[in-house]
Protein backbone atom coordinates (compact mmCIF):
# COMPACT_ATOMS: atom_id res chain seq x y z
CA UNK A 1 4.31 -3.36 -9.83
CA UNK A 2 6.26 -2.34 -7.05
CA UNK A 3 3.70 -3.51 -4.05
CA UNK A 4 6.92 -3.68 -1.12
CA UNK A 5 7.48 -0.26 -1.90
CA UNK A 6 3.72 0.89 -1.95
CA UNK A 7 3.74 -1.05 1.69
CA UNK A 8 6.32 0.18 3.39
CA UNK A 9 5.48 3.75 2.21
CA UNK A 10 1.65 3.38 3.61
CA UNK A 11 3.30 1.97 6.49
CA UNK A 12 5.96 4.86 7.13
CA UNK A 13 3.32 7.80 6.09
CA UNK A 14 0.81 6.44 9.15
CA UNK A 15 3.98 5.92 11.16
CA UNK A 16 4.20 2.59 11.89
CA UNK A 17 7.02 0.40 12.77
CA UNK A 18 7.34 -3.21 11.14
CA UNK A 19 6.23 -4.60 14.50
CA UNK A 20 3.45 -2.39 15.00
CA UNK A 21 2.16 -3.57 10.91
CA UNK A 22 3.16 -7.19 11.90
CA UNK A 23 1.03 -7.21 15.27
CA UNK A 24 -2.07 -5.40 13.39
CA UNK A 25 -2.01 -7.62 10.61
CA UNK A 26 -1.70 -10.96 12.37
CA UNK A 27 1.57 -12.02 10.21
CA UNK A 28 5.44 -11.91 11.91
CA UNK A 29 7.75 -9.27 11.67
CA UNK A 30 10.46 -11.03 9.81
CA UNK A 31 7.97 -11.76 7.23
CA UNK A 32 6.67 -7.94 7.13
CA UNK A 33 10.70 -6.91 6.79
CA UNK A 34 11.53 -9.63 3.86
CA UNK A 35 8.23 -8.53 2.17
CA UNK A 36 9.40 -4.78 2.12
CA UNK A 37 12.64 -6.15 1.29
CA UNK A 38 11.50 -7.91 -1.75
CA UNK A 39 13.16 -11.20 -0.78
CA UNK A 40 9.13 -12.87 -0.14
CA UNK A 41 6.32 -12.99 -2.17
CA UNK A 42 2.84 -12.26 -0.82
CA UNK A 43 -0.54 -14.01 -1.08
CA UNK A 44 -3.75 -12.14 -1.82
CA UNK A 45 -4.66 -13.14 1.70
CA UNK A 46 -1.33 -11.64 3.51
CA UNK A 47 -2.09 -8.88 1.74
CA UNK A 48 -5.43 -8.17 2.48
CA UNK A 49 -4.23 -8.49 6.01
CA UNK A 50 -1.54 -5.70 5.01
CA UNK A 51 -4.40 -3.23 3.55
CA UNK A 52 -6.45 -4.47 6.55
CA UNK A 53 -4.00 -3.17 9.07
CA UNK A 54 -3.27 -0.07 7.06
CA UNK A 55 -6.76 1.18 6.46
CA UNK A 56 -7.02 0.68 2.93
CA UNK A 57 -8.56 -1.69 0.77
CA UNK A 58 -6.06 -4.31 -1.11
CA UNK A 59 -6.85 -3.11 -4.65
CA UNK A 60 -5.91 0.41 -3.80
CA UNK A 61 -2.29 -1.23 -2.59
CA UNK A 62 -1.93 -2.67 -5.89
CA UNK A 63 -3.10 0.70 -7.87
CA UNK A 64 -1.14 2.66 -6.08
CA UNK A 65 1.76 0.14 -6.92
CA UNK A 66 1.44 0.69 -10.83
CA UNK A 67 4.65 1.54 -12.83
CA UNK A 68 5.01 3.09 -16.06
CA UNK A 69 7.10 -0.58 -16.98
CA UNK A 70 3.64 -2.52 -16.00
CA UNK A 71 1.35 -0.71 -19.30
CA UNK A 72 1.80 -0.57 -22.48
CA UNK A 73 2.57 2.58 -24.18
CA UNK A 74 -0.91 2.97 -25.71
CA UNK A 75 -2.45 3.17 -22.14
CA UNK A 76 0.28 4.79 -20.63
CA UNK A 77 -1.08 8.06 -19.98
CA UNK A 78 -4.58 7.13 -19.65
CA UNK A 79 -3.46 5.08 -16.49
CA UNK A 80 -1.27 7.12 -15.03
CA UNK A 81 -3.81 9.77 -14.95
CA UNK A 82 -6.28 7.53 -13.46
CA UNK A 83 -3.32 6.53 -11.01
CA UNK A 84 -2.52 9.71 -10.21
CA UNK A 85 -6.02 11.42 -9.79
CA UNK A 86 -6.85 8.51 -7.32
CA UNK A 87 -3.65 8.90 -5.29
CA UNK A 88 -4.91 12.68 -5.20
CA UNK A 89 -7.83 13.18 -4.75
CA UNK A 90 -8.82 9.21 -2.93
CA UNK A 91 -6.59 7.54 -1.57
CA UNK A 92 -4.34 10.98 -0.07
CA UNK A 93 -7.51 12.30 1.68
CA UNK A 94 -8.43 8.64 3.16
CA UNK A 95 -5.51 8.61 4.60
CA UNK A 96 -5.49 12.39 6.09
CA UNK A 97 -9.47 11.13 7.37
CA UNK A 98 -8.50 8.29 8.91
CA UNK A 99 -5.57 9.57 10.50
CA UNK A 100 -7.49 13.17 11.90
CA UNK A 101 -10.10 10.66 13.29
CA UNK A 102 -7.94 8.20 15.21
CA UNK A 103 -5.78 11.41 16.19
CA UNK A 104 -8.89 13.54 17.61
């Protein structure tokens, strides 16, 4: 699982600086930066504070942060599927909801 990446691309799509994600989600920037940067691990609570500040719920975070290395072969393409109709056709149009709300 790749969850810094998943982060900081949330983070970049709704166009967010590290400071802005630090001050919505209660936690410091240099943390936010080393998390992205993979050089600090996150709790479940720090990141539900993440997903909190970003909109989405935690478990999407770590769906969306599935890699072909994290399944076995034999569920390989039945989770990637999953993963990719959710990215589709949930968690994309969240997003684009969320976003056209806040914007209007």
């Amino acid at each position: 699982m790749n969850i810094p990446k998943t982060v900081r691309d949330l983070r970049k799509k709704k166009s967010f600086s590290q400071k802005n994600l630090a001050e919505k989600s209660g936690l410091s920037q240099t943390f936010i930066s080393l998390f992205e940067n993979g050089k600090a691990e996150i709790s479940p609570t720090s990141l539900k504070k993440i997903a909190g500040a970003l909109g989405v719920e935690h478990s999407i975070i770590l769906l969306y942060s599935i890699e072909k290395e994290d399944i076995i072969h034999s569920d390989f393409e039945s989770v990637i599927s999953l993963n990719t109709y959710l990215k589709e056709k949930v968690f994309n149009p969240v997003l684009d909801e969320k976003w056209k709300a806040i914007k209007d």
